[in-house]
Protein backbone atom coordinates (compact mmCIF):
# COMPACT_ATOMS: atom_id res chain seq x y z
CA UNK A 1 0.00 0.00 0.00
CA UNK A 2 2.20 2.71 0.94
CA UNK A 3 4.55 1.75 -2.09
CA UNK A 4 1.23 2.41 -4.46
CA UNK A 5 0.69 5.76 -2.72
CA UNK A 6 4.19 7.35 -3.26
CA UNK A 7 4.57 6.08 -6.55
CA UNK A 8 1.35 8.21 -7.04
CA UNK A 9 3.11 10.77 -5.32
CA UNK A 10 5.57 10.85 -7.51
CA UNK A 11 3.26 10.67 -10.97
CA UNK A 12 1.90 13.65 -9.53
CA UNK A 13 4.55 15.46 -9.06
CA UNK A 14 5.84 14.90 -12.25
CA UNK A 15 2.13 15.56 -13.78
CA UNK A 16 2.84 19.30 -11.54
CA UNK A 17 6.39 19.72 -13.27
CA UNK A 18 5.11 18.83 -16.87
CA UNK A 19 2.38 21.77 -16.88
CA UNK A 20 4.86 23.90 -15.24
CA UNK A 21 7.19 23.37 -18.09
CA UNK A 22 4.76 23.65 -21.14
CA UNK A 23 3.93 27.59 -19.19
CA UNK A 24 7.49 28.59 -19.45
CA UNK A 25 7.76 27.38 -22.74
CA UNK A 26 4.82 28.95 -23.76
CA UNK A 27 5.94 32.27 -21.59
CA UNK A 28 9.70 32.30 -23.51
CA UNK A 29 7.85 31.64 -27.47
CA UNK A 30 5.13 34.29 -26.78
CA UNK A 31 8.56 37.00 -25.28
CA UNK A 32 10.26 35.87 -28.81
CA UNK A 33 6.77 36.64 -30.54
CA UNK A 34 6.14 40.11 -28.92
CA UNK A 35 9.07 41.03 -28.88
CA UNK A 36 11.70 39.71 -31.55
CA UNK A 37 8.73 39.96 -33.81
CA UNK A 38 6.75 42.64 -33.10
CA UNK A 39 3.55 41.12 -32.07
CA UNK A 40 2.93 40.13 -35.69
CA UNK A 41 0.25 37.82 -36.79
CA UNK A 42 1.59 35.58 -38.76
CA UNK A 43 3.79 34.34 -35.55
CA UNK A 44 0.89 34.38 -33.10
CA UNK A 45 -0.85 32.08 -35.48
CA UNK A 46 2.15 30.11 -36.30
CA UNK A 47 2.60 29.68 -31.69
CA UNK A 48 -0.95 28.89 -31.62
CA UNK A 49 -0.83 26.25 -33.62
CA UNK A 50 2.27 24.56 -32.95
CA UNK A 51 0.59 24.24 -28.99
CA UNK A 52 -2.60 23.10 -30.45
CA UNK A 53 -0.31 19.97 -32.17
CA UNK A 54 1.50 19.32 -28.72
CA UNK A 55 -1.21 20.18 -26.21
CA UNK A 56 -3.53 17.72 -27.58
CA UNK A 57 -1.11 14.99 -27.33
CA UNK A 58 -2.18 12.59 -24.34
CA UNK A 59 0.79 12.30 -21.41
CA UNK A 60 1.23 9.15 -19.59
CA UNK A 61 -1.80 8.33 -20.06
CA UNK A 62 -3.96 11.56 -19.39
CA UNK A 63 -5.12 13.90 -21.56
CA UNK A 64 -4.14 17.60 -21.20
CA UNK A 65 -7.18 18.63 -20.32
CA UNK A 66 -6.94 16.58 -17.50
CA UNK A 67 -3.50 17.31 -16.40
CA UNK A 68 -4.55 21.34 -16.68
CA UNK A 69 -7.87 20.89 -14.32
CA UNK A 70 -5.25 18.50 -11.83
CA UNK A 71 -2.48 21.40 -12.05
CA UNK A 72 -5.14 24.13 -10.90
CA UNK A 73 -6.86 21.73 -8.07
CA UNK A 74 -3.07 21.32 -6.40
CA UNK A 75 -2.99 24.92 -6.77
CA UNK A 76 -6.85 26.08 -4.91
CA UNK A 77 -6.69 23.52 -2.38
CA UNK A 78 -5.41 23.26 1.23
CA UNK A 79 -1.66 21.86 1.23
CA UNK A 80 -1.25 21.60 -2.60
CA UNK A 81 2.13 20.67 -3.53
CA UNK A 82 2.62 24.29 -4.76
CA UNK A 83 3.66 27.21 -2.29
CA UNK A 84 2.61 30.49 -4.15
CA UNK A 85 1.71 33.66 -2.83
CA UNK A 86 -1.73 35.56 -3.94
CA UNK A 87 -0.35 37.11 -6.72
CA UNK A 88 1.78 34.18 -8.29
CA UNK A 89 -1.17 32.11 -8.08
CA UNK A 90 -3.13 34.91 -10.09
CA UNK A 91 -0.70 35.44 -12.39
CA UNK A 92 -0.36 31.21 -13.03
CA UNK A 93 -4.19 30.58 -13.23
CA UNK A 94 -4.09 33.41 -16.01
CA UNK A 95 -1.49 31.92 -18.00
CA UNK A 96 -3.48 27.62 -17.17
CA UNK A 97 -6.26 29.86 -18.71
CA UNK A 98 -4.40 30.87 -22.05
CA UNK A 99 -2.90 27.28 -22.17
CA UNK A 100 -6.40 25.95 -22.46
CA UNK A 101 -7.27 27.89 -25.31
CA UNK A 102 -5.15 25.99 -27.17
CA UNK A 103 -6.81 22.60 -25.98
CA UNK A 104 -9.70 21.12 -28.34
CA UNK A 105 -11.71 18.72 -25.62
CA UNK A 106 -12.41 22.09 -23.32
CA UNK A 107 -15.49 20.26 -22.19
CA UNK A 108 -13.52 16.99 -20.81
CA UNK A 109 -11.30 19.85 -19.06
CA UNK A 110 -14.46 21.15 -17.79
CA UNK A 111 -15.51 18.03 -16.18
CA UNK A 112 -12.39 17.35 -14.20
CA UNK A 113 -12.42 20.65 -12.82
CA UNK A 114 -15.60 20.23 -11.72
CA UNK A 115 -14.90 17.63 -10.23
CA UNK A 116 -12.01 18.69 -8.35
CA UNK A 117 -13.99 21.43 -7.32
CA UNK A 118 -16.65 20.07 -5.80
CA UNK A 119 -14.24 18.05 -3.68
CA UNK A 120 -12.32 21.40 -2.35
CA UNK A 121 -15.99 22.85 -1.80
CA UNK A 122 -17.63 19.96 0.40
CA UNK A 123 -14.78 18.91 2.19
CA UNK A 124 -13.73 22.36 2.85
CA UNK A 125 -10.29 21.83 0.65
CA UNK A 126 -10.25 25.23 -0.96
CA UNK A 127 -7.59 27.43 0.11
CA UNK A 128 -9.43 30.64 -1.10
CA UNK A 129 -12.72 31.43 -2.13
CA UNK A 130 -11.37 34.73 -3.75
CA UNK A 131 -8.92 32.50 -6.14
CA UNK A 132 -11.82 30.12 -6.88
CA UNK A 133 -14.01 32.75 -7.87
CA UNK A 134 -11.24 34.44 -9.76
CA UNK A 135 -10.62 31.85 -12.25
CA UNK A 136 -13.93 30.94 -13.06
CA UNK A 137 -14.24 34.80 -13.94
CA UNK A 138 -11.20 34.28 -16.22
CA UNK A 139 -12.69 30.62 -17.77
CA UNK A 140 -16.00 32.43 -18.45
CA UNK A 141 -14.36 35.39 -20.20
CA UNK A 142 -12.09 32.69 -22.06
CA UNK A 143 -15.06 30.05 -22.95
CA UNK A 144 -17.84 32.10 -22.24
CA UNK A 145 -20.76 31.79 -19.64
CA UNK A 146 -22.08 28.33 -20.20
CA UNK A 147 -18.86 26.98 -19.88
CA UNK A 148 -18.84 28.52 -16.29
CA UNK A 149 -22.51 28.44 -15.19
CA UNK A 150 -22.54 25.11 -13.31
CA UNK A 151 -18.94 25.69 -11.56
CA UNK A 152 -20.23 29.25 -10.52
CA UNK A 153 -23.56 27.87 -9.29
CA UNK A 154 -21.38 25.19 -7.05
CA UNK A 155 -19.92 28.39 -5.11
CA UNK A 156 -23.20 29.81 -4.74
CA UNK A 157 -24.61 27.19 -3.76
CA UNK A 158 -22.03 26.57 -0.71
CA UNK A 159 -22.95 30.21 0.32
CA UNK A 160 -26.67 29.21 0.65
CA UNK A 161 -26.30 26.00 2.27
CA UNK A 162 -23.88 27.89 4.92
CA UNK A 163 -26.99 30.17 5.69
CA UNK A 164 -29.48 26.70 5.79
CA UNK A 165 -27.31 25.51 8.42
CA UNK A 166 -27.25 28.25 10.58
CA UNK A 167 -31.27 28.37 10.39
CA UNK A 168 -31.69 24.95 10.48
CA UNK A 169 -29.36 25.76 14.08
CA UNK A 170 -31.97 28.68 14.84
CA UNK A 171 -34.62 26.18 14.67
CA UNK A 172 -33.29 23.38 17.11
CA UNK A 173 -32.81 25.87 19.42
CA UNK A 174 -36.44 27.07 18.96
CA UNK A 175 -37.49 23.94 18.99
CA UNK A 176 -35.57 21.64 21.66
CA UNK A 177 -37.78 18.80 21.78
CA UNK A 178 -36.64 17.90 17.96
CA UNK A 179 -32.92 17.98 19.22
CA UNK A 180 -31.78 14.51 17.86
CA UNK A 181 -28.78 14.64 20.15
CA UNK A 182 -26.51 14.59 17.79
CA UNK A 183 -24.31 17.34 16.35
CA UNK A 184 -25.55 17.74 12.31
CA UNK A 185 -24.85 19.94 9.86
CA UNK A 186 -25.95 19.39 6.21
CA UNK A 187 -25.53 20.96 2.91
CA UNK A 188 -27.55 21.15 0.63
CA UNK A 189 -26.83 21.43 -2.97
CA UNK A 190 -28.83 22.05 -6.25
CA UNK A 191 -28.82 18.64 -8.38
CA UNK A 192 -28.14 20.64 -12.02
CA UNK A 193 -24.75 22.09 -10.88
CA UNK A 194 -22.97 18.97 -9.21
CA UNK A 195 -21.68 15.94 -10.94
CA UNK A 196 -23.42 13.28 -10.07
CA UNK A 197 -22.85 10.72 -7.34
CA UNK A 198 -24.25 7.85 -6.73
CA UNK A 199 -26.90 7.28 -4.01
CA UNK A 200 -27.78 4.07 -2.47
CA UNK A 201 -30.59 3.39 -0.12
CA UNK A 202 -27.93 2.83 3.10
CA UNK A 203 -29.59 1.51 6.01
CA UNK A 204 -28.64 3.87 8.69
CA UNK A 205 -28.47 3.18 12.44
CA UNK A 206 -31.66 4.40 14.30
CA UNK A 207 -29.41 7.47 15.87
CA UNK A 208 -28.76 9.31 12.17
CA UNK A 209 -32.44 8.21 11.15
CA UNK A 210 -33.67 10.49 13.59
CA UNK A 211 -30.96 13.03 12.53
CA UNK A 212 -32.63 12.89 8.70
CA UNK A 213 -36.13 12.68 9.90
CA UNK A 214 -35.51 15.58 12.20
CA UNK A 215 -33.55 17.82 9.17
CA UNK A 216 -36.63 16.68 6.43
CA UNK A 217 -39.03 18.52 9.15
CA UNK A 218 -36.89 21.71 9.29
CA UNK A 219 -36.36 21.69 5.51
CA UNK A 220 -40.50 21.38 5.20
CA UNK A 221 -41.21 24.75 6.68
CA UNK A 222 -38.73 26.50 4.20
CA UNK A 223 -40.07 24.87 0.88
CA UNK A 224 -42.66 22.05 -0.07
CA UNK A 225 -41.59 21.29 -3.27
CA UNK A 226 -38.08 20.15 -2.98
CA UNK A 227 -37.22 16.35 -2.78
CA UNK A 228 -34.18 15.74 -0.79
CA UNK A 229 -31.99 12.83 -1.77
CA UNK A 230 -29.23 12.33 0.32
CA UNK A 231 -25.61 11.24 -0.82
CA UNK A 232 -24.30 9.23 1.95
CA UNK A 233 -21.20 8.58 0.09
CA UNK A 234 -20.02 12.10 0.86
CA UNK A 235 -21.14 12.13 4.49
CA UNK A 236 -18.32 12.38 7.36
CA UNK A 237 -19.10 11.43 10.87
CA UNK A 238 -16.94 11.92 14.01
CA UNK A 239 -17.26 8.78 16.09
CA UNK A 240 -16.15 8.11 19.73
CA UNK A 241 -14.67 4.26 19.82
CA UNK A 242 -13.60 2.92 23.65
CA UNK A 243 -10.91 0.47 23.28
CA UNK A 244 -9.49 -0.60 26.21
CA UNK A 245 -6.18 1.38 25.92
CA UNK A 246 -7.60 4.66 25.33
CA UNK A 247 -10.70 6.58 24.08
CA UNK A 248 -10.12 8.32 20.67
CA UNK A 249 -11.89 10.06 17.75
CA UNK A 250 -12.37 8.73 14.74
CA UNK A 251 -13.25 10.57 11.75
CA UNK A 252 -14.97 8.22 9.45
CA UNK A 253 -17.79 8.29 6.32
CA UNK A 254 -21.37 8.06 6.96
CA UNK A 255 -20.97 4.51 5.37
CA UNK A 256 -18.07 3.69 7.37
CA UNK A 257 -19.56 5.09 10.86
CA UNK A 258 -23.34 3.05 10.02
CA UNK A 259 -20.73 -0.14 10.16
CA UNK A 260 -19.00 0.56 12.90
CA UNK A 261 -22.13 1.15 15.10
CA UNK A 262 -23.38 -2.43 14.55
CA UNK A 263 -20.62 -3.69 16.60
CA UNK A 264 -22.09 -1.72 19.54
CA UNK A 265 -25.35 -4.45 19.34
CA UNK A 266 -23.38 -7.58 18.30
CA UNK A 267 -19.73 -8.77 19.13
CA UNK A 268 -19.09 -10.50 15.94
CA UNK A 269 -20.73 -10.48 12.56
CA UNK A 270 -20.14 -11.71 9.13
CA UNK A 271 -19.63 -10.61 5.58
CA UNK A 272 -23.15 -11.17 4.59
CA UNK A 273 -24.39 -9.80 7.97
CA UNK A 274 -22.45 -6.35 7.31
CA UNK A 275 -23.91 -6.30 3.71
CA UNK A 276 -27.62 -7.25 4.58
CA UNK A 277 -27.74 -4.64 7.13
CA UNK A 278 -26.21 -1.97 5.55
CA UNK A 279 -27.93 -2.81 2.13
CA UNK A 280 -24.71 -2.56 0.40
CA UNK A 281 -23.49 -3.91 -2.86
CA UNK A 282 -20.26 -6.54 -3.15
CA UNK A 283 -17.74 -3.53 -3.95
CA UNK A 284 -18.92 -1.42 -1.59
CA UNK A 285 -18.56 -3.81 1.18
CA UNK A 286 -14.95 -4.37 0.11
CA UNK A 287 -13.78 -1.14 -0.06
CA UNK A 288 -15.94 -0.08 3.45
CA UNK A 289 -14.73 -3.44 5.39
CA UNK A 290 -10.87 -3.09 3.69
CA UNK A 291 -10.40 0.12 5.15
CA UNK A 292 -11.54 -0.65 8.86
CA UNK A 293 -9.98 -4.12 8.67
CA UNK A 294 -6.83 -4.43 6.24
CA UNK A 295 -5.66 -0.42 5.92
CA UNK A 296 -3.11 1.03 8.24
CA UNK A 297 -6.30 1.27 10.90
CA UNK A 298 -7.25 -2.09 12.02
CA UNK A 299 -10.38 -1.15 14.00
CA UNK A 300 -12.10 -4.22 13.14
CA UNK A 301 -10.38 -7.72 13.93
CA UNK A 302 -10.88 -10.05 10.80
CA UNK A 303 -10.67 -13.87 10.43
CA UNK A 304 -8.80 -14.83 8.86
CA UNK A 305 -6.59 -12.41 9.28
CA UNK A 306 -5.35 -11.58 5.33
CA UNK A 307 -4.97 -8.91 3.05
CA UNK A 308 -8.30 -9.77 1.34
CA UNK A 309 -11.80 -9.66 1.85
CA UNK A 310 -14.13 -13.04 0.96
CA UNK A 311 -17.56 -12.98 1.44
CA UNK A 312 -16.70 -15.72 4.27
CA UNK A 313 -14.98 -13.50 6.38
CA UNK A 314 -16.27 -12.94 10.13
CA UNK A 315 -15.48 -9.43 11.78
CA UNK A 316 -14.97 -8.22 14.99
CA UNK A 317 -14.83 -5.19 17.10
CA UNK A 318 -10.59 -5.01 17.92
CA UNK A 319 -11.02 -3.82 21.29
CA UNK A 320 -6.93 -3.03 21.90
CA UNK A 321 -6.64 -1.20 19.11
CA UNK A 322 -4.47 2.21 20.03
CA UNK A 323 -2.60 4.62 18.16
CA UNK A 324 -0.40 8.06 19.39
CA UNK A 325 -2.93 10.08 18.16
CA UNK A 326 -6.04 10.60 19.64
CA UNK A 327 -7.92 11.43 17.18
CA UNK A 328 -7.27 9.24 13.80
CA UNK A 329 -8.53 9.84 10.13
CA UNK A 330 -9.55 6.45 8.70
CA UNK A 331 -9.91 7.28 4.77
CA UNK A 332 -12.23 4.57 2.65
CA UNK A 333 -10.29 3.95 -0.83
CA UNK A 334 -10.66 6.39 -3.44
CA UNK A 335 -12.91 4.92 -6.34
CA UNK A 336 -11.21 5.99 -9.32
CA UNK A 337 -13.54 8.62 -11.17
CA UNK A 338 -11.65 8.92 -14.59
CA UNK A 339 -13.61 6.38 -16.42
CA UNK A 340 -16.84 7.82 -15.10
CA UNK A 341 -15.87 11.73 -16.12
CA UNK A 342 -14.74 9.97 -19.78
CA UNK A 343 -18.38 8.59 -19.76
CA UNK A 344 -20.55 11.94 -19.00
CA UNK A 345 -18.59 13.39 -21.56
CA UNK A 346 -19.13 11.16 -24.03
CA UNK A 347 -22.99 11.41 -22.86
CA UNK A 348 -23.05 15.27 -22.79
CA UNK A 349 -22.05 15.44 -26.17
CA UNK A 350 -24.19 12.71 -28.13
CA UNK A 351 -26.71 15.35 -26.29
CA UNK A 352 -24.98 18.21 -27.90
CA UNK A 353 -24.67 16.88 -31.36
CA UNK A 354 -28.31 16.19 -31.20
CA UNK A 355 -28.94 19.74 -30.16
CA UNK A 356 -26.48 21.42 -32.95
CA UNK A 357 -27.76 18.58 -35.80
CA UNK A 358 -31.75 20.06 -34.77
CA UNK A 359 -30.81 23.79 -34.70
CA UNK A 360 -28.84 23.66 -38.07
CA UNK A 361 -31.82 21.57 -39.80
CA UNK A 362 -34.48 23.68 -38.32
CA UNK A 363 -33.51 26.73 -39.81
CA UNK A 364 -32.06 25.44 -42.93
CA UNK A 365 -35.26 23.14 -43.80
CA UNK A 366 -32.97 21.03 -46.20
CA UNK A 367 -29.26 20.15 -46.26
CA UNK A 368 -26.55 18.01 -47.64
CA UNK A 369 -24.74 15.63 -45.67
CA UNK A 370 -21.34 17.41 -45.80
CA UNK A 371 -22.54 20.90 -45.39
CA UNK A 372 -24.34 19.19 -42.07
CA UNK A 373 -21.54 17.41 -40.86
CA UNK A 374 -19.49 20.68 -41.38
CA UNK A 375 -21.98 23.32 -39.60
CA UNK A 376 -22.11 20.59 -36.94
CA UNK A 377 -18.71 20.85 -36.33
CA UNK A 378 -17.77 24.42 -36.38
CA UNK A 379 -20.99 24.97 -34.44
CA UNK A 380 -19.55 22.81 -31.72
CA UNK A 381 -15.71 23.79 -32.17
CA UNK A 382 -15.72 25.96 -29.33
CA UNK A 383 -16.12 22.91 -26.69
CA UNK A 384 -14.47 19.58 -28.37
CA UNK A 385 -13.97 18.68 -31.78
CA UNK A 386 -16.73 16.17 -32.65
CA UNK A 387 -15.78 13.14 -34.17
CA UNK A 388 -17.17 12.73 -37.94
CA UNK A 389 -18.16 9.02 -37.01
CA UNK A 390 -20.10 10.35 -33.92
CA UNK A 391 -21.87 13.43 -35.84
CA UNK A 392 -23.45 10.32 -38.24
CA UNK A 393 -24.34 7.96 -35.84
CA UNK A 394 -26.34 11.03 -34.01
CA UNK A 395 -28.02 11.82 -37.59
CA UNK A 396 -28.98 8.10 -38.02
CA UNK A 397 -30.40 8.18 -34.26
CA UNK A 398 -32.10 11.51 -34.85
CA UNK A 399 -33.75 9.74 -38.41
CA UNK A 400 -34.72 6.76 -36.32
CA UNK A 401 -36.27 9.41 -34.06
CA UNK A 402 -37.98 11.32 -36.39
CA UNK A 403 -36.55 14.29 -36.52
CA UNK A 404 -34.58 14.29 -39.74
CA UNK A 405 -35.96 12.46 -43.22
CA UNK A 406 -33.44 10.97 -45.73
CA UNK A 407 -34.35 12.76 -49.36
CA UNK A 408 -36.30 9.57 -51.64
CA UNK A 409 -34.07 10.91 -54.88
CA UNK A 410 -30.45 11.63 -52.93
CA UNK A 411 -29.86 9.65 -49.86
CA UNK A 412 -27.01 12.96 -49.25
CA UNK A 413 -29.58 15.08 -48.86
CA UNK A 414 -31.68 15.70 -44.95
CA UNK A 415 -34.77 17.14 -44.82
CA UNK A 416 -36.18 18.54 -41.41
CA UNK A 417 -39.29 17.49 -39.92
CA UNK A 418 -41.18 19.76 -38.08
């Protein structure tokens, strides 16, 4: 394990140097440009598109667009590897900015960052809201406001859920009897902005069910019309566990804490006993009963005692576990979200394509297949650069769909169907 995590260390650092690099470079061509050159345009055009050759290459496996919304995250958050002071980290989000101009799959960079963002914003990561809000000022004046809307909605929507809290707090102490005993605090977040996690019906133990029920009341008497579905997979709880050394803190996920809190009822309990209580799926009970049993934590006592988990294992509460610390971190394993951002991509553009393919049809009544697949593109330029195979499989889907009617006479030729 701890081999894995500094050779990720390292990739990442090397991920930080690589972006770092491709700035100066860019920094020295455009000095030789303005200067040597006198800001002419045939060299501006001829350093814009040697980057656009190079900055669309993949590197070790990630795209640019990637490595740019990584480089930025390191830079916003709490203990990033880089050590900048205000105006350095202006003056490099400015020139990440200009790089990305030069990137065609802006909307893939788009997704990581929002991403990374949401992770600095719910787990209180970010280092400065003034940065945040300074780059997304500089993306939207770059890629304009759609590009922006969701990521700027994210901040605002922190800001609101900050003032929920504190009269969701006004109205426990208004209303004692509802006090569930428990200290809660919960945000609450506008579906359309945030990427989407997954939720999962998690059996929680009777002391957080009162928590929710107590929280839906309060969050009746604001609004009636808002369904609240809650993501337990971003919940943290702060636990109290009372081995026989010592009593310590443990900071663990809602997930993590619901398992945890069965041992308090039963001594020892298996695999299938975990799952079926929870309502879990297989890789979920893996990852949750790996990092409480196998990690560098061992807060449960497994049999047998290996580096695995089987469905036959049995699990029980270690009760002389101890560590210097008295309060301990116990982190679940990261589920690795690349494939999934690759995936809403893909999704959000078939949508797009769709969209452009309709507009361009419905005011153009009749069109040739090239001219389409052209006006598609250059339409769409501004995000990604479709992929001809893509822009036909949409028009086939949207002809299935009725939407767009081969001509009888030339089977080139689209007509639009209103």
């Amino acid at each position: 394990m701890v081999l894995t995590a500094e050779k990720k260390d390292v990739v990442g650092l090397q991920e930080q140097v690589f972006v770092r690099k491709v700035i100066e470079l860019h920094d020295k061509y455009l000095a030789y440009v303005n200067d040597c050159f006198q800001n002419h345009t045939l060299f501006h055009k001829a350093l814009k598109e040697a980057f656009e050759v190079f900055c669309n290459k993949g590197v070790a496996g990630s795209s640019s667009a990637e490595l740019l919304a990584t480089f930025c995250d390191n830079i916003l958050k709490k203990g990033g590897s880089e050590k900048l002071s205000d105006e350095a980290i202006e003056e490099t989000l400015e020139k990440v900015v200009k790089l990305l101009a030069y990137i065609s799959d802006k909307d893939l960079f788009a997704e990581f960052y929002r991403k990374k963002l949401a992770r600095r914003l719910l787990f209180d990561k970010s280092a400065n809201d003034d940065h945040e809000r300074s780059i997304l000022t500089k993306l939207k004046q770059q890629c304009g406001g759609q590009f922006t809307s969701k990521m700027e909605g994210m901040v605002t929507d922190l800001t609101l859920a900050r003032e929920n809290q504190t009269s969701f707090e006004e109205y426990l102490s208004n209303n004692p009897q509802t006090n569930p005993g428990i200290d809660l605090t919960v945000t609450v977040l506008t579906t359309g902005f945030w990427p989407s996690y997954k939720s999962f019906d998690l059996n929680l133990p009777p002391e957080m069910v009162k928590c929710v029920e107590v929280f839906r009341e309060f969050y009746q008497t604001k609004t009636k019309h808002r369904k609240l579905t809650w993501i337990y997979s971003l919940g943290t709880c702060n636990i109290s566990g009372k081995f026989e050394p010592k009593t310590m803190e443990l900071i663990v996920t809602t997930v993590q804490a619901s398992a945890l809190l069965l041992f308090n009822s039963s001594d020892r309990l298996s695999y299938s006993d975990i799952m079926t209580e929870l309502n879990l799926t297989d890789d979920d009970v893996v990852r949750l009963l790996h990092s409480l049993s196998c990690a560098k934590y061992k807060i449960l006592n497994k049999e047998p005692n290996t580096k695995i988990i089987s469905p036959t294992d049995y699990f029980e509460f270690n009760s002389k576990f101890t560590d210097k610390m008295r309060r301990i971190k116990i982190p679940l394993p990261p589920v690795d979200e690349k494939k999934k951002v690759i995936e809403d991509v893909d999704k959000d553009r078939r949508y797009a394509i769709d969209a452009s393919i309709v507009r361009i049809m419905k005011s153009r009544k009749v069109l040739g297949h090239q001219q389409l697949v052209m006006e598609c593109v250059e339409q769409l330029g501004r995000m990604f650069k479709p992929d001809f195979k893509a822009i036909k499989k949409r028009i086939e889907d949207l002809i299935t769909r009725d939407y767009l009617e081969r001509d009888k006479d030339n089977p080139n030729l689209f007509r639009y169907l209103a």
